[in-house]
N, C-alpha and C. Protein backbone atom coordinates (compact mmCIF):
# COMPACT_ATOMS: atom_id res chain seq x y z
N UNK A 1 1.49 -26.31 4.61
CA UNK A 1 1.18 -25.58 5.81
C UNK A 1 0.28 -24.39 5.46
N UNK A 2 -0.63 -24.12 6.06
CA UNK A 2 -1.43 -23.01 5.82
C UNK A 2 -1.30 -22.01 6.97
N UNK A 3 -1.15 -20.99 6.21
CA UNK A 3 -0.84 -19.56 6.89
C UNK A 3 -1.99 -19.04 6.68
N UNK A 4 -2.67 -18.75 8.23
CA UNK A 4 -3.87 -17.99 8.98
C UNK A 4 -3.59 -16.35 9.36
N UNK A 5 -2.89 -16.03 9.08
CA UNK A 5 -1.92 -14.79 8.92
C UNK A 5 -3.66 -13.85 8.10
N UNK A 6 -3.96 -12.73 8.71
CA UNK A 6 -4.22 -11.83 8.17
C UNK A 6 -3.81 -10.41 7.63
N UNK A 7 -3.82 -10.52 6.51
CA UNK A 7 -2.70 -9.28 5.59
C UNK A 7 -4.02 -8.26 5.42
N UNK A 8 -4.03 -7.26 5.79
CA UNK A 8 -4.79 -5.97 5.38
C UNK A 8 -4.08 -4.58 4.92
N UNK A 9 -4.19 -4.09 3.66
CA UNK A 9 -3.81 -3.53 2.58
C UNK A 9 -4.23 -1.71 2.98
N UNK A 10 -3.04 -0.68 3.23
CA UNK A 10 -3.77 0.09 3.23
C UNK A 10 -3.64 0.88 1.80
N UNK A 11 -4.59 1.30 0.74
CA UNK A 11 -4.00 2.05 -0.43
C UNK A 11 -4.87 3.17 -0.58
N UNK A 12 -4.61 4.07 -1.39
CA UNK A 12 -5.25 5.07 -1.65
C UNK A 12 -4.36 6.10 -2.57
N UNK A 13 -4.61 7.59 -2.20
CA UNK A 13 -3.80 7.95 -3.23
C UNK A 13 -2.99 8.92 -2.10
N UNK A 14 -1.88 9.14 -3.57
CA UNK A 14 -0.65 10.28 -2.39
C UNK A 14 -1.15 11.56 -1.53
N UNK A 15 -0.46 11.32 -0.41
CA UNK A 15 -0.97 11.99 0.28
C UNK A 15 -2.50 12.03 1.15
N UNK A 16 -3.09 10.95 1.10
CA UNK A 16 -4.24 11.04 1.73
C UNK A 16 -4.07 10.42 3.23
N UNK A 17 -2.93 10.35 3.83
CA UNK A 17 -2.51 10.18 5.39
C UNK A 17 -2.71 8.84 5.24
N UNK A 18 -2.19 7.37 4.62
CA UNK A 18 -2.15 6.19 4.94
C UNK A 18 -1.04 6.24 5.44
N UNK A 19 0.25 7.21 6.09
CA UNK A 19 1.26 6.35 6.44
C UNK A 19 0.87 7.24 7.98
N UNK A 20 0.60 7.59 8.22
CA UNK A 20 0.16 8.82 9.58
C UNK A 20 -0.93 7.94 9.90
N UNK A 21 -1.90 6.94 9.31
CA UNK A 21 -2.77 6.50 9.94
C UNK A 21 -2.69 5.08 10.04
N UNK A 22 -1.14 4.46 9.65
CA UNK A 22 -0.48 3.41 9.73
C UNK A 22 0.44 3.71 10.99
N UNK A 23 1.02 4.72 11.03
CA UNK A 23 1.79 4.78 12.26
C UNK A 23 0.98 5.11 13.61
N UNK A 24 -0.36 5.54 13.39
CA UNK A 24 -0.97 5.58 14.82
C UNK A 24 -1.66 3.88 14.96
N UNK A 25 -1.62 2.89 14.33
CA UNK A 25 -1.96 1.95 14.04
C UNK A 25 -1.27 1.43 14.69
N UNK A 26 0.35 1.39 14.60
CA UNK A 26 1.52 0.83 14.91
C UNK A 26 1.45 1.27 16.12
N UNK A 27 1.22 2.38 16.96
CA UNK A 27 1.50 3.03 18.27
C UNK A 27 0.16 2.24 19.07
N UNK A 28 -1.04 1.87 18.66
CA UNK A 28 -2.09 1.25 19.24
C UNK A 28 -2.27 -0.41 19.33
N UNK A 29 -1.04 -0.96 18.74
CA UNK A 29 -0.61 -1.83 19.12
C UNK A 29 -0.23 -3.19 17.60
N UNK A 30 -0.89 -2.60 16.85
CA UNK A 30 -0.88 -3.22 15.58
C UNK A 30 0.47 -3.76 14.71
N UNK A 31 0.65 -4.84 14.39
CA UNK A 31 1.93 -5.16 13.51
C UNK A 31 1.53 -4.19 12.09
N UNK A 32 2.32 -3.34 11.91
CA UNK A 32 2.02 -2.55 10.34
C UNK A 32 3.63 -2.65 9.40
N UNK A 33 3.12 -2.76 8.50
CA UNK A 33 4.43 -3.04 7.60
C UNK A 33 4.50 -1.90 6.85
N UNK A 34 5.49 -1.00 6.21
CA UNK A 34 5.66 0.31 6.48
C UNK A 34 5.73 0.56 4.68
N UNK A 35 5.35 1.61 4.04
CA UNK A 35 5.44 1.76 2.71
C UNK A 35 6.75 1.80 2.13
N UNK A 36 7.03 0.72 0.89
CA UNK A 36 8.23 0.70 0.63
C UNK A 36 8.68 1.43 -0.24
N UNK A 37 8.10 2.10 -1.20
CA UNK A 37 7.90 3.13 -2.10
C UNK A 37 8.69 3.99 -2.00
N UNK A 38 8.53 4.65 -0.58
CA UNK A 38 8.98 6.05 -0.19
C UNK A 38 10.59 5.29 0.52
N UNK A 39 11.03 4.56 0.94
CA UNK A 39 11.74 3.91 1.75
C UNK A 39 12.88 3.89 0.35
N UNK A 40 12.42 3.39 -0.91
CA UNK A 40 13.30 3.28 -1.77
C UNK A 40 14.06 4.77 -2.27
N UNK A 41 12.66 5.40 -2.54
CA UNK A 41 12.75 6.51 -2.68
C UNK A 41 14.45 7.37 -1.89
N UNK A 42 13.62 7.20 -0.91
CA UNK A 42 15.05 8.35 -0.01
C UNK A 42 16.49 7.58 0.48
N UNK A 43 16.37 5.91 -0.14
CA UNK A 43 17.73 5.65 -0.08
C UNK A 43 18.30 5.98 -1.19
N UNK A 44 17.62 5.42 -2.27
CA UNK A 44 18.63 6.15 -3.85
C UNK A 44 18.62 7.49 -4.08
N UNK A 45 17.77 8.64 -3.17
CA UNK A 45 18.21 9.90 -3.64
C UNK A 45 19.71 10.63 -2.44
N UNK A 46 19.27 9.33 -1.48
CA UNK A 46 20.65 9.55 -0.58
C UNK A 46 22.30 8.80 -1.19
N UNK A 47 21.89 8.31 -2.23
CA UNK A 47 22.83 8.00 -3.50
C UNK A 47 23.14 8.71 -4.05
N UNK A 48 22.82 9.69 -4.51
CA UNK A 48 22.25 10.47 -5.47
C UNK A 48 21.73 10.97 -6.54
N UNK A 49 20.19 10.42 -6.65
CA UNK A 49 20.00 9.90 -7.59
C UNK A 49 18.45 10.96 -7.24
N UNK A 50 18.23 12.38 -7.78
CA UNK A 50 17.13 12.95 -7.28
C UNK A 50 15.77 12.57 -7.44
N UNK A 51 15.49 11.87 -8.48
CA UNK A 51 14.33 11.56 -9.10
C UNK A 51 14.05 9.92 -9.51
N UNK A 52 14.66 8.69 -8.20
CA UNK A 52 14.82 7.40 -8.53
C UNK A 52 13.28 6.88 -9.16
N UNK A 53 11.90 7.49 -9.23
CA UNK A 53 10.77 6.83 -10.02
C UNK A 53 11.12 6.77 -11.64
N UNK A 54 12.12 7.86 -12.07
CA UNK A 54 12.18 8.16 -13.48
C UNK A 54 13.44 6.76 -13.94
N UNK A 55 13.77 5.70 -13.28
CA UNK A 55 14.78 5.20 -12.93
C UNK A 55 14.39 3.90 -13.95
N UNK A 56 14.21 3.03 -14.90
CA UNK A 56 14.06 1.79 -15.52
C UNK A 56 13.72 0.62 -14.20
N UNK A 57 14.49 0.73 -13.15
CA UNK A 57 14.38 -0.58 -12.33
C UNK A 57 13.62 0.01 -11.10
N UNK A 58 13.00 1.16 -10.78
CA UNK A 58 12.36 1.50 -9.55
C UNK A 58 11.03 0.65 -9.45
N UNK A 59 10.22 -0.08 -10.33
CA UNK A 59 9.33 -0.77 -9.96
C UNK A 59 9.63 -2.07 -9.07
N UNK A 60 10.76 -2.37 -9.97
CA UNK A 60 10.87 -3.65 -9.88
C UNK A 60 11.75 -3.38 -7.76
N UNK A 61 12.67 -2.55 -7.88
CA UNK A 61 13.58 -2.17 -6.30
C UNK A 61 12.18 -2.11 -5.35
N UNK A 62 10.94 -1.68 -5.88
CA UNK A 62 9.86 -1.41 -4.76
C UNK A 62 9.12 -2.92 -4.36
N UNK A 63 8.87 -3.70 -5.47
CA UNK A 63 7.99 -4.79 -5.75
C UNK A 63 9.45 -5.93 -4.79
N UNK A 64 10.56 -5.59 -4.41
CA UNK A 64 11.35 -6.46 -3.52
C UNK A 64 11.60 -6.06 -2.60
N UNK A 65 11.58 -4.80 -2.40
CA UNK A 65 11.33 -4.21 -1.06
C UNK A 65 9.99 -4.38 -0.71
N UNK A 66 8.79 -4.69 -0.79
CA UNK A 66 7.27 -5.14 -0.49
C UNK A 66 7.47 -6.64 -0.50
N UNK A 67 8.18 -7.54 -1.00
CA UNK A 67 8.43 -8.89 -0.68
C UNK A 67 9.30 -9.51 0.29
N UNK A 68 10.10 -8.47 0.10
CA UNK A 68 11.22 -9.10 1.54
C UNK A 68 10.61 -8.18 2.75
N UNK A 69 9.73 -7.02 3.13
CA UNK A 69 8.88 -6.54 4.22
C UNK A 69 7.85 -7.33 4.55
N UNK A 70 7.12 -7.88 3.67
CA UNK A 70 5.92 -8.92 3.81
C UNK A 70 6.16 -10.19 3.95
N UNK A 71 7.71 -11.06 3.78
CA UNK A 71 7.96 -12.06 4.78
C UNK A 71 9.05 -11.34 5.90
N UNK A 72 9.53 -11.02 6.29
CA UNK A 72 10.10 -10.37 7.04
C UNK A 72 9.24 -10.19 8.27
N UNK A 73 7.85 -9.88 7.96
CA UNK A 73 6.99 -9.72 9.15
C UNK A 73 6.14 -11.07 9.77
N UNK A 74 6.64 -12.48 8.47
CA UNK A 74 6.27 -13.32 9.29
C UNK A 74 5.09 -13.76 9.25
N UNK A 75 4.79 -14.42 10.09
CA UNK A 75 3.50 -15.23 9.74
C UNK A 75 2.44 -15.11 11.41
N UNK A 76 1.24 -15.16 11.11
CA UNK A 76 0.43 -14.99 12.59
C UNK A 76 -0.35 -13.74 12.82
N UNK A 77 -1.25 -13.82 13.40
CA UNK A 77 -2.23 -12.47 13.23
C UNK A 77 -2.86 -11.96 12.33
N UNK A 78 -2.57 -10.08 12.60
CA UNK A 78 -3.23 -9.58 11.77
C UNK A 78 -1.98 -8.75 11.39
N UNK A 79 -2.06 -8.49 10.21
CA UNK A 79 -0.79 -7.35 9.63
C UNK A 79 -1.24 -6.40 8.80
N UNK A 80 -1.06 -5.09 9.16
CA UNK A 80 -1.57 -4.15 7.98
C UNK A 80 -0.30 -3.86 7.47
N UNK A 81 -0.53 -3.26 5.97
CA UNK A 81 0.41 -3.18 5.03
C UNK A 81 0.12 -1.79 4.17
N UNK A 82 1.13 -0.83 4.78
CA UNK A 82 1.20 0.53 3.80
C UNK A 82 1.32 0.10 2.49
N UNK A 83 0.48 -0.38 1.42
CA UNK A 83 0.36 -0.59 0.41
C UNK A 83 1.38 -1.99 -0.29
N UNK A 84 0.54 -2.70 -1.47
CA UNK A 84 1.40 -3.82 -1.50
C UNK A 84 1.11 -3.50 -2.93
N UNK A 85 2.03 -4.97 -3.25
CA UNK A 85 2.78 -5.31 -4.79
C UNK A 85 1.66 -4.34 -6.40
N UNK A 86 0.21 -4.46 -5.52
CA UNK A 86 -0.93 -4.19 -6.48
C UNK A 86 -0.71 -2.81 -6.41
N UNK A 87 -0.28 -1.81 -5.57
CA UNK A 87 0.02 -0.69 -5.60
C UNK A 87 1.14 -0.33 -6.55
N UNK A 88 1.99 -1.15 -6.85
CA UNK A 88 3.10 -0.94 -7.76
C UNK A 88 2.49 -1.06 -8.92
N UNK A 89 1.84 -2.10 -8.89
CA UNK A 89 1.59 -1.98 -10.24
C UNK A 89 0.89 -0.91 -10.86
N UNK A 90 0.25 -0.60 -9.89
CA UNK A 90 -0.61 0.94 -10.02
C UNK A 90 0.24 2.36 -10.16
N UNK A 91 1.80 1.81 -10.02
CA UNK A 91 2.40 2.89 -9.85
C UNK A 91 2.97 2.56 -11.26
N UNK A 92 3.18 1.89 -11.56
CA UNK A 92 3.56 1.31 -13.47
C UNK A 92 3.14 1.80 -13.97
N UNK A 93 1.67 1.42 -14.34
CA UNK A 93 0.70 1.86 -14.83
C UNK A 93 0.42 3.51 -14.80
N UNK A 94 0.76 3.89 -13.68
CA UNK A 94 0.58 5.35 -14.02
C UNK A 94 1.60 6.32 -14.27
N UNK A 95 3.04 5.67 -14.28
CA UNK A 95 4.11 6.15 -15.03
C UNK A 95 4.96 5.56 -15.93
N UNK A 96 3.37 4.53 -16.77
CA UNK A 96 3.50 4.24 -18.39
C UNK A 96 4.64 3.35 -18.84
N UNK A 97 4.99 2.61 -17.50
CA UNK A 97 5.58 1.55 -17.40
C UNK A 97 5.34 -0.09 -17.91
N UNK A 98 6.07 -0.90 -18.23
CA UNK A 98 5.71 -1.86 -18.27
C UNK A 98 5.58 -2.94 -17.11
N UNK A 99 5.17 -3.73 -16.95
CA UNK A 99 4.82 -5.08 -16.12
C UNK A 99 6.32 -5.82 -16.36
N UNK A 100 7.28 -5.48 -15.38
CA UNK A 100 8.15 -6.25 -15.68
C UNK A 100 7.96 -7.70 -15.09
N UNK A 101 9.07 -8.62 -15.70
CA UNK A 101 9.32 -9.95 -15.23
C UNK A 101 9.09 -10.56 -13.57
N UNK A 102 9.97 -9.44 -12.80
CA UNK A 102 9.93 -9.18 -11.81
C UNK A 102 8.48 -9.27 -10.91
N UNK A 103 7.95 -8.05 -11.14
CA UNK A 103 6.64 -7.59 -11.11
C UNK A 103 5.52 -8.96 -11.10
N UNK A 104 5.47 -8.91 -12.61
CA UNK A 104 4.70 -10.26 -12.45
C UNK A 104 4.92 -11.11 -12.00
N UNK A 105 5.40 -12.13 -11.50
CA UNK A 105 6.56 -12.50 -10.83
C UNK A 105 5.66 -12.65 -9.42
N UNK A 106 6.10 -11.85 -8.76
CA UNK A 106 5.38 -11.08 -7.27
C UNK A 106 3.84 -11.19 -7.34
N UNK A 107 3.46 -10.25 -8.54
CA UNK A 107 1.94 -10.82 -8.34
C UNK A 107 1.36 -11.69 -8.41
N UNK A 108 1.75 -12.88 -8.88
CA UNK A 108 1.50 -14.10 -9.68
C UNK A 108 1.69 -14.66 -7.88
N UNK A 109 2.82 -14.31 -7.37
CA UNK A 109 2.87 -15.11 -6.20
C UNK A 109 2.02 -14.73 -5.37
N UNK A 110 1.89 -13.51 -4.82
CA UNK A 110 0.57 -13.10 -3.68
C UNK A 110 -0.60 -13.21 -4.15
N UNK A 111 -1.14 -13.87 -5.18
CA UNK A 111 -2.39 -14.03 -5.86
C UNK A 111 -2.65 -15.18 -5.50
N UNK A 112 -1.51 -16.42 -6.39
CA UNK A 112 -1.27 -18.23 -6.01
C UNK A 112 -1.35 -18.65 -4.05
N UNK A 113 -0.67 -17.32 -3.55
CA UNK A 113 -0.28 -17.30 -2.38
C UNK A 113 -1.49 -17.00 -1.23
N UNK A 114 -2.45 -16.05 -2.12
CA UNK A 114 -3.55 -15.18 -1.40
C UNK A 114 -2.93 -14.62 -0.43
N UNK A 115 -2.00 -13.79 -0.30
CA UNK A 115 -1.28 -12.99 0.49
C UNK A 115 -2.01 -11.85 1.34
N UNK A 116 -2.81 -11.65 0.85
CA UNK A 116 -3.28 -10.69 1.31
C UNK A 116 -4.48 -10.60 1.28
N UNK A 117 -5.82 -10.03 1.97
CA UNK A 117 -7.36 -10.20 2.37
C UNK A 117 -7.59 -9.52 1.29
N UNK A 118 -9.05 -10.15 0.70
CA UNK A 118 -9.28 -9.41 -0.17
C UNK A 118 -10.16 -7.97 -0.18
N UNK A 119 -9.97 -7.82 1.17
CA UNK A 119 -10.60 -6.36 1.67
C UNK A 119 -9.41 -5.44 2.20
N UNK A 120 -9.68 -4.49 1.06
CA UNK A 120 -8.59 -3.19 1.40
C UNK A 120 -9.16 -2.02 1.49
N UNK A 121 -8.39 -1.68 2.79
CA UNK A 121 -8.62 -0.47 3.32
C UNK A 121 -8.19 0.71 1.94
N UNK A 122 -9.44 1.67 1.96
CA UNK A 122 -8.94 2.75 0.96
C UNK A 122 -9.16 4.38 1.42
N UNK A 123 -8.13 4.49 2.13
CA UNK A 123 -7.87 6.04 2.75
C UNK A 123 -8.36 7.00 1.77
N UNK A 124 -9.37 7.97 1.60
CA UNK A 124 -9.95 8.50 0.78
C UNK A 124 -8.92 9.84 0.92
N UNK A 125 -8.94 10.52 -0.27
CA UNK A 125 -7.89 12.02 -0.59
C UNK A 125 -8.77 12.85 1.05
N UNK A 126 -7.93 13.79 1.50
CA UNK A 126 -8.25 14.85 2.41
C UNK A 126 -8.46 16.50 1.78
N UNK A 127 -7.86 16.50 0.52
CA UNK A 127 -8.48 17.74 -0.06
C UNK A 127 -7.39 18.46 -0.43
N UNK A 128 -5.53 17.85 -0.35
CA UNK A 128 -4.81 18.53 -0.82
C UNK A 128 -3.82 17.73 -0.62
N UNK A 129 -2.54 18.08 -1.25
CA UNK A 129 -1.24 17.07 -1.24
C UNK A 129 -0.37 17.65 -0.38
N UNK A 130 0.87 17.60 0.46
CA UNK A 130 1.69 17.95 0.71
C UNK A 130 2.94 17.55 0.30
N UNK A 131 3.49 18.07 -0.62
CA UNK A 131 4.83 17.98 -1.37
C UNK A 131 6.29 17.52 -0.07
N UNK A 132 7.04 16.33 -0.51
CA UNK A 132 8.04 15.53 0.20
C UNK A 132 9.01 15.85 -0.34
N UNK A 133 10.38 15.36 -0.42
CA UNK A 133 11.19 14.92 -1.80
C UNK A 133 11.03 13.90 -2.26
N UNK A 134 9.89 12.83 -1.51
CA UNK A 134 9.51 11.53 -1.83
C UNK A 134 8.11 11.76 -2.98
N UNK A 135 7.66 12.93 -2.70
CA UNK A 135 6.51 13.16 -3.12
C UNK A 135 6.34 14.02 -3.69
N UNK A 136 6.47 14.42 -5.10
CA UNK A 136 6.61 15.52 -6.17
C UNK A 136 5.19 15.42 -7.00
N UNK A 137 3.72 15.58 -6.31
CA UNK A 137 2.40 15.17 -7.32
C UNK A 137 1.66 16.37 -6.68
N UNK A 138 1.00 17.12 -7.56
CA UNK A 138 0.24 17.75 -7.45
C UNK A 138 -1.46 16.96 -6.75
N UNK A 139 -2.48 17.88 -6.53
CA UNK A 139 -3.72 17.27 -6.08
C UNK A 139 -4.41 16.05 -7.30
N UNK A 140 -4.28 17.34 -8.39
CA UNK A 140 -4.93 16.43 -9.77
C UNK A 140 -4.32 15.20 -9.85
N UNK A 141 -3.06 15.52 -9.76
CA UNK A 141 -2.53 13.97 -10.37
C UNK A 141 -2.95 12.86 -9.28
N UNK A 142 -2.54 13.53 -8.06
CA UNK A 142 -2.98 12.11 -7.36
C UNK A 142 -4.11 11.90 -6.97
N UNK A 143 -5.52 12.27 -7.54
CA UNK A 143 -6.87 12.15 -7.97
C UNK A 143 -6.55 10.60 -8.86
N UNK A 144 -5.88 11.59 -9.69
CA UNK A 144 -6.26 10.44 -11.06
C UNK A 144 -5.06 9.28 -10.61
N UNK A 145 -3.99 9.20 -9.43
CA UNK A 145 -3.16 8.23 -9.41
C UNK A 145 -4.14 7.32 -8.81
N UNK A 146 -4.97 7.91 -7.81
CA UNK A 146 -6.01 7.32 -6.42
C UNK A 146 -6.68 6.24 -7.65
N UNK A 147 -7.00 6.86 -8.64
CA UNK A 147 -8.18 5.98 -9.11
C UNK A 147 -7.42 4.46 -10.14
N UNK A 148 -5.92 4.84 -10.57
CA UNK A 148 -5.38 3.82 -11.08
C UNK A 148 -5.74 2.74 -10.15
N UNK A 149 -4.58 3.09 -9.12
CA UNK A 149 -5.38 1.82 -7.35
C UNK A 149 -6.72 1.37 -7.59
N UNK A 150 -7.31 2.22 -7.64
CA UNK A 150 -8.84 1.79 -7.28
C UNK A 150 -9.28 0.56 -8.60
N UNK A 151 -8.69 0.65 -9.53
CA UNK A 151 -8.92 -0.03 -10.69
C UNK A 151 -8.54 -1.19 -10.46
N UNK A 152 -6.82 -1.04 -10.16
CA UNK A 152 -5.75 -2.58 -10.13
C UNK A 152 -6.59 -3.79 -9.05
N UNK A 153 -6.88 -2.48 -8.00
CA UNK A 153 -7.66 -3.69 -6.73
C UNK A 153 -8.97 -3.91 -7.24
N UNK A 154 -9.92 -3.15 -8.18
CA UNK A 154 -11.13 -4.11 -8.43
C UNK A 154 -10.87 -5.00 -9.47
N UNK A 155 -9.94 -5.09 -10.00
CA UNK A 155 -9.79 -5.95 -11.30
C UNK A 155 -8.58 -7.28 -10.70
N UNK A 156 -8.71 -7.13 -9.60
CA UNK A 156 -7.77 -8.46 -8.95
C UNK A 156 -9.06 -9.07 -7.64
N UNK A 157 -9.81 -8.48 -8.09
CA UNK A 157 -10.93 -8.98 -7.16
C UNK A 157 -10.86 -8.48 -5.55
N UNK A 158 -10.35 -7.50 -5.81
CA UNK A 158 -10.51 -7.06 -4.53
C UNK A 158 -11.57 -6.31 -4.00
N UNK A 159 -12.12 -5.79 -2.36
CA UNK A 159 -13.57 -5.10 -1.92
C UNK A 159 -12.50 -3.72 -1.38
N UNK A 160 -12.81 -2.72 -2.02
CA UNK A 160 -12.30 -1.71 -1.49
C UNK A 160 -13.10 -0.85 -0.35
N UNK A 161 -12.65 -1.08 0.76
CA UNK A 161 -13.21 -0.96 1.96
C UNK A 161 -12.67 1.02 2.46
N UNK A 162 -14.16 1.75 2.28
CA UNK A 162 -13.52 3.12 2.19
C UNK A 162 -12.96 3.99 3.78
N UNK A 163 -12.24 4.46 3.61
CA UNK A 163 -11.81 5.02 4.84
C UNK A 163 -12.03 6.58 4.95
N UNK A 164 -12.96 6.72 5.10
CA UNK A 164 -13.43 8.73 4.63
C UNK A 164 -12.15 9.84 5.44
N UNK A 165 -12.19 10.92 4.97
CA UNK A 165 -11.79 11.73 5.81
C UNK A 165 -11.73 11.81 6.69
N UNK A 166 -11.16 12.67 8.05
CA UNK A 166 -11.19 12.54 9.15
C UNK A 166 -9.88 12.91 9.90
N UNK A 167 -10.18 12.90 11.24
CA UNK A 167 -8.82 13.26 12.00
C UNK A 167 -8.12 11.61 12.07
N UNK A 168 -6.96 11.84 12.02
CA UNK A 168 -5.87 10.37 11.87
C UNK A 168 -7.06 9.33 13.22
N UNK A 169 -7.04 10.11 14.22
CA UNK A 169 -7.57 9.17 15.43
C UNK A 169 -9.24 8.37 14.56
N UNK A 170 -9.81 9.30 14.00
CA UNK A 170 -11.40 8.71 13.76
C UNK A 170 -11.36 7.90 12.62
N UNK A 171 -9.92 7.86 12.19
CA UNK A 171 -9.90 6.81 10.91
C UNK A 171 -9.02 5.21 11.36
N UNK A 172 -8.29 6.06 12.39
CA UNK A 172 -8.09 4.40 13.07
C UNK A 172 -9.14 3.63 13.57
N UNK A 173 -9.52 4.13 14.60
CA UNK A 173 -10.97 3.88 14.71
C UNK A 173 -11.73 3.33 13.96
N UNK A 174 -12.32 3.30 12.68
CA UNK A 174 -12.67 3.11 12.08
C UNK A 174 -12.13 1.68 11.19
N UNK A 175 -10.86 1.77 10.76
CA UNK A 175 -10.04 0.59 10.82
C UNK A 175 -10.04 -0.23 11.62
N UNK A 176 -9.84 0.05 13.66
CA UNK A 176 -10.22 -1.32 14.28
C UNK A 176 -11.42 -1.51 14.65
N UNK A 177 -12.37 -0.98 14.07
CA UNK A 177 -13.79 -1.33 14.20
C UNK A 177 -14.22 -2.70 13.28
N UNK A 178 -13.25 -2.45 11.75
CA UNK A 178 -13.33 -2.98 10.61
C UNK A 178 -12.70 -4.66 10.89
N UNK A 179 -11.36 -4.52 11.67
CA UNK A 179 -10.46 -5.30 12.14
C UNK A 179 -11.52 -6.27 13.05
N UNK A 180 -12.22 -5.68 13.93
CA UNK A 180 -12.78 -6.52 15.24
C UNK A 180 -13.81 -6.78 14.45
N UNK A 181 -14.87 -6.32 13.93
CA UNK A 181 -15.76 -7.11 13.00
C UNK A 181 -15.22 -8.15 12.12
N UNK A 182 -14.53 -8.09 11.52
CA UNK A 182 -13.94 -9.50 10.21
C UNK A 182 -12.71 -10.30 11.11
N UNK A 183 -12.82 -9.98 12.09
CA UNK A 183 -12.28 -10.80 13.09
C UNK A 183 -13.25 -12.53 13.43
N UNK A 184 -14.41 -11.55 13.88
CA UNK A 184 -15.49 -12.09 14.37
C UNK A 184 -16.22 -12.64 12.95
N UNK A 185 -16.36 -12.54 12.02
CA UNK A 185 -16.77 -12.89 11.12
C UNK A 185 -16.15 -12.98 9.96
N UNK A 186 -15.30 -13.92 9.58
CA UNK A 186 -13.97 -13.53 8.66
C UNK A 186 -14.30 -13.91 6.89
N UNK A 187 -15.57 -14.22 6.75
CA UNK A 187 -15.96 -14.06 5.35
C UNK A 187 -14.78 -13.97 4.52
């Protein structure tokens, strides 16, 4: 059976408003699948567990929370996705992690699977971070986290499709401009 399902990827780096410009996405009518990262995040520190990234198995808890969200949402349309499996790995990679079993695993499948378009949206930095309890990174770092992403998705063959600055509204915009064009022309 072939799944006509369009998966669109939003990544970038912390803090540059992909989940603020995923949720006005979601309010304009869009199926969006929600970042699982942060989702893991504030259940194991509601465990208590303050710092679950420093954790041996947090790649792997994110990379199944992004697999059971991404069938969970099913099949049909168009689906954007607060960042997927390639983002983890980007998050490995930049806290000197290994590629677990797991991990590969997942990627091996949304690759075999083509899970996802190979055009991703890339929310460009806004010029400063705002600190979460989900989110403990200074500007620098998530400069240099932005660009791990930027690496994982050109080296999996992906078109990183840029999303500039802007008010949340002129970057949606911009997204369903992107949406209704590769609609119409789905290259």
């Amino acid at each position: 059976m072939i799944d006509h399902t369009r998966r669109y990827v939003l990544t970038g780096a912390p803090g540059a408003g992909k989940t603020s410009l995923a949720q006005l996405l979601a309010r304009r009518g869009h199926l969006v699948v929600a970042e699982a990262a942060t989702d893991v995040i504030a259940r194991r520190q509601r465990q208590g567990c303050p710092e679950p990234w420093q954790e041996g198995d947090f790649v792997d808890l994110v990379a199944r929370e992004q697999c059971r969200r991404q069938r969970a949402a099913g099949s049909g349309g168009t689906q954007l996705y607060d960042r997927s499996p390639l983002c983890t790995l980007a998050l490995a990679r930049h806290l000197g992690r290994r590629v677990t079993p797991e991990l590969a695993a997942e990627l091996l499948r949304i690759r075999r699977e083509a899970v996802y378009d190979r055009r991703v949206f890339l929310v460009e930095p806004i010029g400063f971070v705002t600190p979460t309890a989900a989110r403990r990174i200074g500007y620098p770092e998530s400069l240099a986290f932005a660009r791990v992403h930027e690496q994982v998705y050109a080296e999996h063959g992906h078109l990183l499709v840029p999303v500039p600055p802007g008010t949340v509204a002129e970057r949606a915009d911009l997204v369903e401009w992107d949406l209704r064009r590769w609609a119409e022309d789905p290259a």
